[in-house]
N, C-alpha and C. Protein backbone atom coordinates (compact mmCIF):
# COMPACT_ATOMS: atom_id res chain seq x y z
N UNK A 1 -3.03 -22.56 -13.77
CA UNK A 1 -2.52 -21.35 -13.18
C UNK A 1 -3.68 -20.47 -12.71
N UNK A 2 -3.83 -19.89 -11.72
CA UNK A 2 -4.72 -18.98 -10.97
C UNK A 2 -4.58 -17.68 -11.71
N UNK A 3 -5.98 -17.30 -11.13
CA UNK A 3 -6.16 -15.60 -11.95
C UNK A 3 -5.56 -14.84 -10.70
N UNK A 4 -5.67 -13.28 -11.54
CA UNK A 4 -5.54 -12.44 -10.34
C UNK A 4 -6.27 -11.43 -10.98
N UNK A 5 -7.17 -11.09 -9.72
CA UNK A 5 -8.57 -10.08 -10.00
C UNK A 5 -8.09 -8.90 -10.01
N UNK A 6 -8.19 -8.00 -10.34
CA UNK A 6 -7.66 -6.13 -10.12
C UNK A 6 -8.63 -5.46 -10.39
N UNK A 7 -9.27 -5.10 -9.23
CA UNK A 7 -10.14 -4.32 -8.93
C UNK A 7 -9.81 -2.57 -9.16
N UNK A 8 -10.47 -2.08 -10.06
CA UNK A 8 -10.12 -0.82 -10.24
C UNK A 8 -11.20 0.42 -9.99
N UNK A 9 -11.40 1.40 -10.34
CA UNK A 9 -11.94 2.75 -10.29
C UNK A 9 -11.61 3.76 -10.27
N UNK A 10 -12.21 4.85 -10.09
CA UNK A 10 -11.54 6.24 -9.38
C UNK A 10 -11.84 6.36 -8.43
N UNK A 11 -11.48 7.41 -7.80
CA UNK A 11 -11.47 7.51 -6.30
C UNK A 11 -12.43 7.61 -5.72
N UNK A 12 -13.41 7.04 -4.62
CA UNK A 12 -14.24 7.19 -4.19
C UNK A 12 -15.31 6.63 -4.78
N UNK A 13 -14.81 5.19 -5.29
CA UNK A 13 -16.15 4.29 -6.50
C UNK A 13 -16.39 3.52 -5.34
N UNK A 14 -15.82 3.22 -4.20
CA UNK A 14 -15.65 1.97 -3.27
C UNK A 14 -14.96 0.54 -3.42
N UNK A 15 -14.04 0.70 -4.20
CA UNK A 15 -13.27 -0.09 -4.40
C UNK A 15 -12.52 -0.70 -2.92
N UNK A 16 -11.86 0.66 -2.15
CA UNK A 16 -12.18 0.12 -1.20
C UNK A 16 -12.94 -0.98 -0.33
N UNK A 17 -13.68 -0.46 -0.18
CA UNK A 17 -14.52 -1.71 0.70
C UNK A 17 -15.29 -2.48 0.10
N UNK A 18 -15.37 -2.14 -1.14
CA UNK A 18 -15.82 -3.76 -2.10
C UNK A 18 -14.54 -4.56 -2.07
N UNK A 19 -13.55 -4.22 -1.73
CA UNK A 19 -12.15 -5.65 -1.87
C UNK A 19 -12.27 -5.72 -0.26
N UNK A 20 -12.52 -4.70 0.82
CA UNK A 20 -12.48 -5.37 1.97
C UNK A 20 -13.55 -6.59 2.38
N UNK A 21 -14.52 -6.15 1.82
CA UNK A 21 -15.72 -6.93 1.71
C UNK A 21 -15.47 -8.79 0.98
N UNK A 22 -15.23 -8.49 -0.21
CA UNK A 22 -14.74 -9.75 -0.51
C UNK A 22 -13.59 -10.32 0.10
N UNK A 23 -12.74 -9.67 0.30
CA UNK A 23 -11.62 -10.14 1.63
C UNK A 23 -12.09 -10.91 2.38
N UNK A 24 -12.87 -10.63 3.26
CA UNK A 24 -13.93 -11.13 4.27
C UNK A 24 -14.77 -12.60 4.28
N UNK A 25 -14.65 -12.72 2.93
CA UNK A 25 -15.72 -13.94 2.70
C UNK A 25 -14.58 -14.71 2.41
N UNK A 26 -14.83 -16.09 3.70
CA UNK A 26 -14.30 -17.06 3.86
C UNK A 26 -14.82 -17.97 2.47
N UNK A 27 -15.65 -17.76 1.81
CA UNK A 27 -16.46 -18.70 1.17
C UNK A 27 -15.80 -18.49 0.03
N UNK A 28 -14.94 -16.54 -0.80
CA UNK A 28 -15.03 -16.65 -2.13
C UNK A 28 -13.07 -17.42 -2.02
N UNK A 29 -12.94 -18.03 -3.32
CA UNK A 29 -11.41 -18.98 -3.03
C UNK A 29 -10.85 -18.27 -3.14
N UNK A 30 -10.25 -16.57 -2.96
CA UNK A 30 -9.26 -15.94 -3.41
C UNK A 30 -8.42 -15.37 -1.88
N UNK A 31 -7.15 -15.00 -3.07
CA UNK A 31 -6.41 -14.84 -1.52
C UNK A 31 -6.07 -12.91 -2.08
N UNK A 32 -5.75 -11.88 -1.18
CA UNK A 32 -5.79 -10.73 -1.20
C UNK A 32 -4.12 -10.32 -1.77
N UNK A 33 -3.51 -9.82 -2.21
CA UNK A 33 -2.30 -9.27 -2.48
C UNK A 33 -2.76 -7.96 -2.15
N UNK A 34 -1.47 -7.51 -1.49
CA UNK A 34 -1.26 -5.76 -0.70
C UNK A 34 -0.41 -5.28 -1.64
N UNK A 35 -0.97 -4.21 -2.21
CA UNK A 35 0.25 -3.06 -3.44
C UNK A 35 0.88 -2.47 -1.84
N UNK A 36 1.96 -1.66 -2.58
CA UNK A 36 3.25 -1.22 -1.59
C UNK A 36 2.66 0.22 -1.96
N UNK A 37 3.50 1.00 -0.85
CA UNK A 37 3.37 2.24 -1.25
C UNK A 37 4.25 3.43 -0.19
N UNK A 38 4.67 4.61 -0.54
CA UNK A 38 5.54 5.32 -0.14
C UNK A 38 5.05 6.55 0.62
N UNK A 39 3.65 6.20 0.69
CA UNK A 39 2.81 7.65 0.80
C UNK A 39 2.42 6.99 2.94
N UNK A 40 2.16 7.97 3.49
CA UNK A 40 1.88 8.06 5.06
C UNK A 40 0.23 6.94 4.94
N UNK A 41 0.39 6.35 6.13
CA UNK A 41 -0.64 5.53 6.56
C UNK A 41 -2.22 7.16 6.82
N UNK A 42 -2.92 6.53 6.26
CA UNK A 42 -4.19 7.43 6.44
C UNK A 42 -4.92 6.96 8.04
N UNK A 43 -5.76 7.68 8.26
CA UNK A 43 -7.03 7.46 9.89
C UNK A 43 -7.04 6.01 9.34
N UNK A 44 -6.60 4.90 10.27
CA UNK A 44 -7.82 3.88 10.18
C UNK A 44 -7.07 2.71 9.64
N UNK A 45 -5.74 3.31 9.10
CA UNK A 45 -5.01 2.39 8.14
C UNK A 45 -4.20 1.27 8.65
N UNK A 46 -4.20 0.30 8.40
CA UNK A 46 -3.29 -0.80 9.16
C UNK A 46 -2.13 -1.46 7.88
N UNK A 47 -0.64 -1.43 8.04
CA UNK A 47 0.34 -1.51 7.74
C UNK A 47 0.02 -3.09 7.23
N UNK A 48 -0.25 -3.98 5.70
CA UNK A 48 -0.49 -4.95 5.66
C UNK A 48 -1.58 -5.26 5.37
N UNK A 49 -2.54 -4.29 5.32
CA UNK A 49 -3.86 -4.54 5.03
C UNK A 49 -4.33 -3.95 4.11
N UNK A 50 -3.89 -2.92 3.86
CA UNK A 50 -4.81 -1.61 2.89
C UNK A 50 -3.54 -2.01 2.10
N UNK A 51 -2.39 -1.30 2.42
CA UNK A 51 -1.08 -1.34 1.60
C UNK A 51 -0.09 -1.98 2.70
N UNK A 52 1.24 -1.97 2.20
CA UNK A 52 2.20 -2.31 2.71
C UNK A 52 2.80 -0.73 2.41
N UNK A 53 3.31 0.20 3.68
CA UNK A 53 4.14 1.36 3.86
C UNK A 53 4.89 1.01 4.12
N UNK A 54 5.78 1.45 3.34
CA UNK A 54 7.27 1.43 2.80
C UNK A 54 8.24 2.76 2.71
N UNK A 55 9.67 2.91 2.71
CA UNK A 55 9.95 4.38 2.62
C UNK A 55 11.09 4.11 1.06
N UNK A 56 11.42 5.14 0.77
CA UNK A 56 12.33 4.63 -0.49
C UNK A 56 13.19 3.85 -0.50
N UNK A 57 14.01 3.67 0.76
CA UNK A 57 15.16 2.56 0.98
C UNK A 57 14.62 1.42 0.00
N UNK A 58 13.31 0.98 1.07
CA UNK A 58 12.93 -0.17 0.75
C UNK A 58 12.21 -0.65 -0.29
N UNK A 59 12.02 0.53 -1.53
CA UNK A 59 11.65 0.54 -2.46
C UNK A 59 12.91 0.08 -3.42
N UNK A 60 14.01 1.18 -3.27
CA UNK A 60 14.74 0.95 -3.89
C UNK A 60 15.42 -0.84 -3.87
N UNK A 61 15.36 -1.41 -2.55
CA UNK A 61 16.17 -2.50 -2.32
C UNK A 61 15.08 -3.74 -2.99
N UNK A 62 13.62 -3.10 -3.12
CA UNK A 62 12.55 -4.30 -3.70
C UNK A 62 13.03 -3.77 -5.29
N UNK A 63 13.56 -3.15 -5.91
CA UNK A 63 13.85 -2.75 -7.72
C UNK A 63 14.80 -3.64 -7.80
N UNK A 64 15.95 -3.44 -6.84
CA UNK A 64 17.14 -3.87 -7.04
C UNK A 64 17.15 -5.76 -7.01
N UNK A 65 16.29 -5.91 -6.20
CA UNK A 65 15.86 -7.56 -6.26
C UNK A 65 15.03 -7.97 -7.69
N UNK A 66 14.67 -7.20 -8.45
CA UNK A 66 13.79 -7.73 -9.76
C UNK A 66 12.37 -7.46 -9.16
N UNK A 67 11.86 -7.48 -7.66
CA UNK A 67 10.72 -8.07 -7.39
C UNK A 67 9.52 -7.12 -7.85
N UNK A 68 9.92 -5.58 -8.03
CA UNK A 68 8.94 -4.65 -8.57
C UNK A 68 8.39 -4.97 -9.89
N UNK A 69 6.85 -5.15 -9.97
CA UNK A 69 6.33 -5.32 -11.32
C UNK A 69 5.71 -4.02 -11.73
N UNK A 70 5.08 -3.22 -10.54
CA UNK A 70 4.43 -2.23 -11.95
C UNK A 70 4.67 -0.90 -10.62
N UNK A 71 5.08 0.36 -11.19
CA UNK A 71 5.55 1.19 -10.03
C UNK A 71 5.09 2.63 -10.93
N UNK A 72 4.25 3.34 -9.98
CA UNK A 72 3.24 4.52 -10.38
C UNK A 72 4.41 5.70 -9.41
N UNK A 73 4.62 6.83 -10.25
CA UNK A 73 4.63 7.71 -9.13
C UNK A 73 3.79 9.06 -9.58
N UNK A 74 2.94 9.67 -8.03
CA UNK A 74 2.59 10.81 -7.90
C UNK A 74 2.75 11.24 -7.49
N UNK A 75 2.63 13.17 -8.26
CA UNK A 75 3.17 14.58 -7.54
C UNK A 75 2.19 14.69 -6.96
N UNK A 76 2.30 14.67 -6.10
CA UNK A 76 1.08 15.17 -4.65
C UNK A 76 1.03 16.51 -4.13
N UNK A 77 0.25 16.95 -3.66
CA UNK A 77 0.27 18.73 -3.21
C UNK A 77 1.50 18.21 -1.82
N UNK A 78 1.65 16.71 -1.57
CA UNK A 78 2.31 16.40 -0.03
C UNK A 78 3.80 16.08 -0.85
N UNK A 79 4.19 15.57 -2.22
CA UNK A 79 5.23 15.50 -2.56
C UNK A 79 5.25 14.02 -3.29
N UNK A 80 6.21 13.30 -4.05
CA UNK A 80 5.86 12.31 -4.64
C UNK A 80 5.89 11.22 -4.16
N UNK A 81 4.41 10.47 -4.22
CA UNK A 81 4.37 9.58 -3.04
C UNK A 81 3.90 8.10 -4.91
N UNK A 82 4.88 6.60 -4.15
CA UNK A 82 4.99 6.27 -4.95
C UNK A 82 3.48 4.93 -4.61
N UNK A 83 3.41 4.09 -5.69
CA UNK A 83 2.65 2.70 -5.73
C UNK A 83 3.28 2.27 -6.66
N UNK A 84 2.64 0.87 -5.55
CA UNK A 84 3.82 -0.53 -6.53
C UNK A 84 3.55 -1.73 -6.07
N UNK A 85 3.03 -2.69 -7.52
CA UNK A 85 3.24 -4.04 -6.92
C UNK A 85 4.41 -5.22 -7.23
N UNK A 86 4.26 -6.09 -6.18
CA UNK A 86 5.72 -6.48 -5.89
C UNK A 86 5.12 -8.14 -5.99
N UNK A 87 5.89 -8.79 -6.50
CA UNK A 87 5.99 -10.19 -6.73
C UNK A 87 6.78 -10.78 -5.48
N UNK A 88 6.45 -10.69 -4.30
CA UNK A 88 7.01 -11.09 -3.16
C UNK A 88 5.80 -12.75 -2.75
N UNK A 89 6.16 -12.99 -1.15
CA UNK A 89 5.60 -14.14 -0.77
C UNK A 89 3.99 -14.14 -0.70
N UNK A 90 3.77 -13.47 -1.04
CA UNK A 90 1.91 -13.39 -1.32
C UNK A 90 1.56 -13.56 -2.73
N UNK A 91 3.09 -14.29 -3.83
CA UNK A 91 2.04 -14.67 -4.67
C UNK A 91 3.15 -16.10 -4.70
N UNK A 92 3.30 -16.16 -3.81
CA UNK A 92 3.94 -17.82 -3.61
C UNK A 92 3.43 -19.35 -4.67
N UNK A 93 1.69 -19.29 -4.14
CA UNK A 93 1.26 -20.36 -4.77
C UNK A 93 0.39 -19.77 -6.40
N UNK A 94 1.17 -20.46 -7.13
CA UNK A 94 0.49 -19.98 -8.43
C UNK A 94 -0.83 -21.00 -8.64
N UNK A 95 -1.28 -21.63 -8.46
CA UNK A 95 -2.74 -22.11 -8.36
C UNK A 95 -3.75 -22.00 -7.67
N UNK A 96 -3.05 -20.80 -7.06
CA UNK A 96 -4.38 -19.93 -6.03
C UNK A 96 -4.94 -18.77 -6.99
N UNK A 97 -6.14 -18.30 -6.70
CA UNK A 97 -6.89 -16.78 -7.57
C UNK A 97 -6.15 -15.96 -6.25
N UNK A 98 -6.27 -14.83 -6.81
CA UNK A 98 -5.65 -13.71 -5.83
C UNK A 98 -6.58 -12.41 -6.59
N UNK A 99 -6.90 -11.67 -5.43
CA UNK A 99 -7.27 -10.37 -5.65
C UNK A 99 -6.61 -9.00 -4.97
N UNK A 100 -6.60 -8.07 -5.73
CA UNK A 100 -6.22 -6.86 -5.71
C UNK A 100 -6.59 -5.37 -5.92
N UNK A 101 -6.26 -4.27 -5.40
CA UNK A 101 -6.86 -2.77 -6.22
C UNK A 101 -5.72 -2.51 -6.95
N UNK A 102 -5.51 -2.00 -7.71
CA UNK A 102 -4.95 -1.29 -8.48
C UNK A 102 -5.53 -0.23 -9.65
N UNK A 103 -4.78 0.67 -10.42
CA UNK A 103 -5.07 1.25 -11.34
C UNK A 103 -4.85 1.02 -12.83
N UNK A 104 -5.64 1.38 -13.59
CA UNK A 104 -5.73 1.07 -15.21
C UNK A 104 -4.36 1.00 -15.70
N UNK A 105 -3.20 1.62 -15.21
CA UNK A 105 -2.03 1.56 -15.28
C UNK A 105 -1.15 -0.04 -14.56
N UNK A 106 -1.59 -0.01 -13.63
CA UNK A 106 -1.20 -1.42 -13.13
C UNK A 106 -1.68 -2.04 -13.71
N UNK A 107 -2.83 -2.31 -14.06
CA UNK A 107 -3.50 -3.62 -14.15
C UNK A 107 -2.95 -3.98 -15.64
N UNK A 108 -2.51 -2.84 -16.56
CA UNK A 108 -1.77 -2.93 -18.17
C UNK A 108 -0.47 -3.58 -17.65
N UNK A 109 0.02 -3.14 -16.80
CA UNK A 109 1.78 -3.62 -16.24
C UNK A 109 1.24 -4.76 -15.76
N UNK A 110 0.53 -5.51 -15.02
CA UNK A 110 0.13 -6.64 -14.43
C UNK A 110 -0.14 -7.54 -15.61
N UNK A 111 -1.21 -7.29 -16.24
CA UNK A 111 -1.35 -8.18 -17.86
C UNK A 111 -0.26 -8.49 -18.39
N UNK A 112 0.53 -7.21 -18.46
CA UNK A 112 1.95 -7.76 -19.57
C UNK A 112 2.68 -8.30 -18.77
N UNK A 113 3.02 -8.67 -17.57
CA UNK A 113 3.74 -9.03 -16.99
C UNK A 113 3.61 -10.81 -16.69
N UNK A 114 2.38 -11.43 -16.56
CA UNK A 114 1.77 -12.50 -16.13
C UNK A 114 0.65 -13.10 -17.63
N UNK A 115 0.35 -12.30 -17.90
CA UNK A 115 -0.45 -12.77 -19.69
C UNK A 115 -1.81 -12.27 -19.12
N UNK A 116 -2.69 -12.01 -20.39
CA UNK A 116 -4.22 -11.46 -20.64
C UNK A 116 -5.05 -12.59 -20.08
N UNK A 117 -4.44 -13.76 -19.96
CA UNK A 117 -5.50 -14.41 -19.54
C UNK A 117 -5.60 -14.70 -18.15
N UNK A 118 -4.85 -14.77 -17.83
CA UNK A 118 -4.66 -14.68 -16.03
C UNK A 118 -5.16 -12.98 -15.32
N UNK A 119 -4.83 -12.20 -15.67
CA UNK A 119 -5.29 -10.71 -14.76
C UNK A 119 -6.39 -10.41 -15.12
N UNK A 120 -7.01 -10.57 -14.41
CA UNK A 120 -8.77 -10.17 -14.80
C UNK A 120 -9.41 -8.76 -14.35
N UNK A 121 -9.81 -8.05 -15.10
CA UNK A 121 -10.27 -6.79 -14.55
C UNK A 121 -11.76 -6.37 -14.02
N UNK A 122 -12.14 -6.07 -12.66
CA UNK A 122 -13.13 -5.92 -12.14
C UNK A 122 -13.10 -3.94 -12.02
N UNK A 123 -13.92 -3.48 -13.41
CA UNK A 123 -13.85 -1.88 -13.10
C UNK A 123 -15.28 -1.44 -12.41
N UNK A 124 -14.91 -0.81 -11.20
CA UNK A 124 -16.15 -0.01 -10.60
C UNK A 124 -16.52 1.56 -10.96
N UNK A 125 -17.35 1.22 -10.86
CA UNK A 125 -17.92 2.79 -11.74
C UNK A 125 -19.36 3.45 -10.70
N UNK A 126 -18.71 4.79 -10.46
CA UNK A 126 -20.08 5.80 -9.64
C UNK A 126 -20.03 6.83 -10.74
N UNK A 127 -21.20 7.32 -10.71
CA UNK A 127 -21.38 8.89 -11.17
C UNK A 127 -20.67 9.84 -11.00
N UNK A 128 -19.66 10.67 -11.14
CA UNK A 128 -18.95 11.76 -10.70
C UNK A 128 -19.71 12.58 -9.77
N UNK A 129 -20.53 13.22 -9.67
CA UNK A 129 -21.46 13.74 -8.46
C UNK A 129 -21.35 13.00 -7.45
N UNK A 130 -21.83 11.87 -7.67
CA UNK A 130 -21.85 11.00 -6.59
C UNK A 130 -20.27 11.17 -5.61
N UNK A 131 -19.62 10.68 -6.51
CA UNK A 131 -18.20 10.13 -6.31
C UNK A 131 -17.90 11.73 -5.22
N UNK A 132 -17.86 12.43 -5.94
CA UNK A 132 -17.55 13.54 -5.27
C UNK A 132 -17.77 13.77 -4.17
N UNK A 133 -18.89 13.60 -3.47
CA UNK A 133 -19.61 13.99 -2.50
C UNK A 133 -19.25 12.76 -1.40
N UNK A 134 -18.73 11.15 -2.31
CA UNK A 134 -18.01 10.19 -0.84
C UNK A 134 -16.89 10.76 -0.51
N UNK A 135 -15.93 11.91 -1.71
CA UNK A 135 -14.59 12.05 -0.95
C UNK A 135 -14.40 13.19 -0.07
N UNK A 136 -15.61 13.82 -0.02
CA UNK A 136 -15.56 15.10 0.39
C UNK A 136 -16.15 14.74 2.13
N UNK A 137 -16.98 13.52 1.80
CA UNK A 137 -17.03 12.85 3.33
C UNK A 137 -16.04 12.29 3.59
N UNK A 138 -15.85 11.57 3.02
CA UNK A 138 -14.42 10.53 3.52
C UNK A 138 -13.24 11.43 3.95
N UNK A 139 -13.00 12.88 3.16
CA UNK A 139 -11.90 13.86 4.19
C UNK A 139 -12.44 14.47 5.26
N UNK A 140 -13.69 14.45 5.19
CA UNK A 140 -13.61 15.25 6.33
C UNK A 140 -13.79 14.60 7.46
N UNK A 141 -13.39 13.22 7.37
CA UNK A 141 -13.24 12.42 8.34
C UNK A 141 -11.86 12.17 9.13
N UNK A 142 -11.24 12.56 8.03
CA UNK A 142 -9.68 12.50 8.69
C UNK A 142 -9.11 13.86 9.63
N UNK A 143 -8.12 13.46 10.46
CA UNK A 143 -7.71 14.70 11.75
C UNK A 143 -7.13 16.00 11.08
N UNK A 144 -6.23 15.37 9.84
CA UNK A 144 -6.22 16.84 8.71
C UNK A 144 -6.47 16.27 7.61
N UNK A 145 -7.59 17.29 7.33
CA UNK A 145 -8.41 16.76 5.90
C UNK A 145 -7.53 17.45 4.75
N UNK A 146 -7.53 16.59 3.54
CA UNK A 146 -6.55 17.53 2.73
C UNK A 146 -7.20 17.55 1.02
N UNK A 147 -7.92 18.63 1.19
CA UNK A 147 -8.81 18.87 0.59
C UNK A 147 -8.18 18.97 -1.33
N UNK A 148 -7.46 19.58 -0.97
CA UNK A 148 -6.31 19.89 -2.11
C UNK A 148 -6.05 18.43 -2.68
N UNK A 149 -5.47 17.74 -2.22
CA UNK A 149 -5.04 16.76 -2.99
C UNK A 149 -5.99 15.58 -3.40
N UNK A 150 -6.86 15.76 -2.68
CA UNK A 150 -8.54 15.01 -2.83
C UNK A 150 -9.27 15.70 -4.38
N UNK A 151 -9.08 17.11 -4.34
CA UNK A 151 -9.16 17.31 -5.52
C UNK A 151 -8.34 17.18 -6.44
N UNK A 152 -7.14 16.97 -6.51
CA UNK A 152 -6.45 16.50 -7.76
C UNK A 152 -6.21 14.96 -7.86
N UNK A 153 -6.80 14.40 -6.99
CA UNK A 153 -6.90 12.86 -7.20
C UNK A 153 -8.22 12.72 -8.46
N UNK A 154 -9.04 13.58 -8.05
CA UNK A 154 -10.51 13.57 -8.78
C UNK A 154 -10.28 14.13 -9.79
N UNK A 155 -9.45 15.23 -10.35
CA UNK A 155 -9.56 15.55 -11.64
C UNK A 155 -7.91 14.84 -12.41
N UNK A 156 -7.26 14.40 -11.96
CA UNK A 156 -6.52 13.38 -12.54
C UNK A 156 -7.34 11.88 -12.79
N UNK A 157 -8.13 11.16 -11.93
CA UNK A 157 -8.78 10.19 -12.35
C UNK A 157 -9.94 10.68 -14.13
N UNK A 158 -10.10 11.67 -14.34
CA UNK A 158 -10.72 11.82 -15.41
C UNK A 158 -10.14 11.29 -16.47
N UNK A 159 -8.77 11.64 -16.43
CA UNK A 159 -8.11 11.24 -17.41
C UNK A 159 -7.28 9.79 -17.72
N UNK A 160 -7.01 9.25 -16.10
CA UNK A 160 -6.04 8.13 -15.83
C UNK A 160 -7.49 6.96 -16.44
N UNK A 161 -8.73 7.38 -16.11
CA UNK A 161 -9.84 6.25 -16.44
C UNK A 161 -11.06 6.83 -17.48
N UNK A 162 -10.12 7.25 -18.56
CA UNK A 162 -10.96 7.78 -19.21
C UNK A 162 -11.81 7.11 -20.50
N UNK A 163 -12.32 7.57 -21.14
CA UNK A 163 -13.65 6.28 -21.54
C UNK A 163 -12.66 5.55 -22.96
N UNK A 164 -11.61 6.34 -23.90
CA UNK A 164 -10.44 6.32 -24.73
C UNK A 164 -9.27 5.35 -24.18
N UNK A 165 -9.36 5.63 -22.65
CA UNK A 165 -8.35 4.63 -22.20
C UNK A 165 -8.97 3.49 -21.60
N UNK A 166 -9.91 2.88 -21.55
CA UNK A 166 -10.62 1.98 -20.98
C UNK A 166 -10.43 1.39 -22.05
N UNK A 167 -11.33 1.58 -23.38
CA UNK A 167 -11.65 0.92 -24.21
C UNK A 167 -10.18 0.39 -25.19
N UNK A 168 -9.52 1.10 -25.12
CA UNK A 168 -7.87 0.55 -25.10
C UNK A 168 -7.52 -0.67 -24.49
N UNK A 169 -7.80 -0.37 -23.32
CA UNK A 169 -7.12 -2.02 -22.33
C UNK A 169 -8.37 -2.73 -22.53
N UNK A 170 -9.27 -2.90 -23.50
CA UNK A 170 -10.70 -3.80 -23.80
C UNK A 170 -10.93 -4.17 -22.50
N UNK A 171 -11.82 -2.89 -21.81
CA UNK A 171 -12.08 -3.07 -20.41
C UNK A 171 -13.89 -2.65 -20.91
N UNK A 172 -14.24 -4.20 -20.91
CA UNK A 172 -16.00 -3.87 -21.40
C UNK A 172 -16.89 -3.93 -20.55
N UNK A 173 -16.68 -4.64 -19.35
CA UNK A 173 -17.28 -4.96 -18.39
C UNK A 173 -17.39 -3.63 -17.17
N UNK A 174 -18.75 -3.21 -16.67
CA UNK A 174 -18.41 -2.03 -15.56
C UNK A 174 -19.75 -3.06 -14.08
N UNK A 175 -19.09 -2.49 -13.25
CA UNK A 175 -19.93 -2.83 -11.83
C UNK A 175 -20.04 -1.45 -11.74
N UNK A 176 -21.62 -1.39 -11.98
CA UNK A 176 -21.91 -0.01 -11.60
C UNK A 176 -22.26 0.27 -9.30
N UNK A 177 -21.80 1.15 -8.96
CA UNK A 177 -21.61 0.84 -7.79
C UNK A 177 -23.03 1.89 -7.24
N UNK A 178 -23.72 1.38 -7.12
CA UNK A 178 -25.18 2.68 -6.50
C UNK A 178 -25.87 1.64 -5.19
N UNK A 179 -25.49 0.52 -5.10
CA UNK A 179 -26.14 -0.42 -3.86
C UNK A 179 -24.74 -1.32 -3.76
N UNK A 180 -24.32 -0.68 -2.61
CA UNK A 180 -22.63 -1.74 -2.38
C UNK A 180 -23.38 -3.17 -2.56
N UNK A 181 -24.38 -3.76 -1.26
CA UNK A 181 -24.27 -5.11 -1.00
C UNK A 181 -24.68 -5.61 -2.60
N UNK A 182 -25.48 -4.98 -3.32
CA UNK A 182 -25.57 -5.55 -4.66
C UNK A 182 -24.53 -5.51 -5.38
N UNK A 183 -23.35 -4.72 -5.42
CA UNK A 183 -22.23 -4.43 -6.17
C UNK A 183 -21.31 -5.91 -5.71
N UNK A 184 -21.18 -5.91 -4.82
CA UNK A 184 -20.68 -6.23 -3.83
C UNK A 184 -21.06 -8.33 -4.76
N UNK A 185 -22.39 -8.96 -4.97
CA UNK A 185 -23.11 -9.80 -5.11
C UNK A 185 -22.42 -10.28 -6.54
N UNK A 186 -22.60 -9.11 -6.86
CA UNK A 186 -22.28 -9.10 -8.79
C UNK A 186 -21.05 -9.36 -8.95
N UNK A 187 -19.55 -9.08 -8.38
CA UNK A 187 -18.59 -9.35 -8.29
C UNK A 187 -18.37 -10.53 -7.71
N UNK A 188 -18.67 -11.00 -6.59
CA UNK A 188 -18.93 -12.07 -6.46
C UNK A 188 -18.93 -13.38 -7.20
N UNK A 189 -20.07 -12.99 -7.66
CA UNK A 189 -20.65 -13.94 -8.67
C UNK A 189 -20.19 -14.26 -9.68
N UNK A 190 -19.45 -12.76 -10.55
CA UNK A 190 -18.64 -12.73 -11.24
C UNK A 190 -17.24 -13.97 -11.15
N UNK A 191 -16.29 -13.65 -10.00
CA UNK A 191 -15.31 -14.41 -9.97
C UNK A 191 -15.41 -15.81 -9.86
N UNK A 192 -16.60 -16.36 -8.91
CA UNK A 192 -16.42 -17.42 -8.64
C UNK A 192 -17.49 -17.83 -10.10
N UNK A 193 -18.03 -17.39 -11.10
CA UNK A 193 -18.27 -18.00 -13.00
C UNK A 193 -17.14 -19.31 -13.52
């Protein structure tokens, strides 16, 4: 049976584009799973790639099928926008590895759902300074930057990945993220062990 990687962090560790990055490489054997989600496509975002956008209908009609495995919701300064992964046709072949982002919360619903030995956890870790200062670029990149909820993403991650709840889900392993292409190497290397 194949693993499935779950790439985690807080916001602005680059989790992001460390899974687009390995995405990319024809070379590593894994195939990508898209979490769902209820919240508006961001600058840049493509429907299928980052997430699968969804509206509640179709949330509700993926519960009502069994197919929802692990489903987050947040109060947003924009209103409650949900995440969720779904046991649909992207995990078809069970002897494929598959990778994913998710949160310390998923990745507990993902474990119990499939067993400890199959969901493997890849946690990325920046400095809070640091971190701060990619999201404060990264909004002000967008056409309305929304500064507000950028900050309560950042002071809710304190707690959603906190050092009490890590060591709970025996999450021992960190990719410290300060040189992507090296971050980037180490994970790598990591999966295909």
């Amino acid at each position: 049976m194949g693993r499935i990687y779950c790439i985690m962090g807080k916001s602005s560790s680059g989790k992001d584009t460390i899974y687009k990055k390995l995405a990319e490489d024809a070379d590593l054997p894994v195939k990508t799973l898209v979490p769902y989600t209820t919240r508006p496509m961001r600058d840049g975002e493509t429907d299928g790639v980052e997430y699968y956008f969804c509206d509640e209908d179709k949330l509700a009609e993926l519960e009502a099928a069994g197919k929802v495995i692990e489903l987050r919701a947040y109060n947003t300064v924009h209103g409650v926008w949900k995440y969720f992964t779904v046991n649909d046709h992207q995990m078809a072949d069970e002897t494929k590895d598959y990778l994913l982002i998710g949160t310390l919360e998923a990745y507990l619903k993902l474990r119990s759902y499939f067993g400890a030995g199959r969901v493997i956890p890849i946690y990325i870790e920046v400095e809070d300074g640091l971190r701060l200062q990619r999201a404060i670029e990264r909004e002000r990149k967008q056409e309305a930057p929304g500064y507000e909820e950028m900050c309560r993403r950042f002071l809710a991650d304190a707690a959603d990945f906190s050092e009490e709840k890590l060591a709970q889900a025996g999450i021992t392993r960190r990719f410290v993220n300060l040189d992507l292409q090296e971050t980037i190497r180490e994970i790598r290397e990591f999966i295909v062990q």
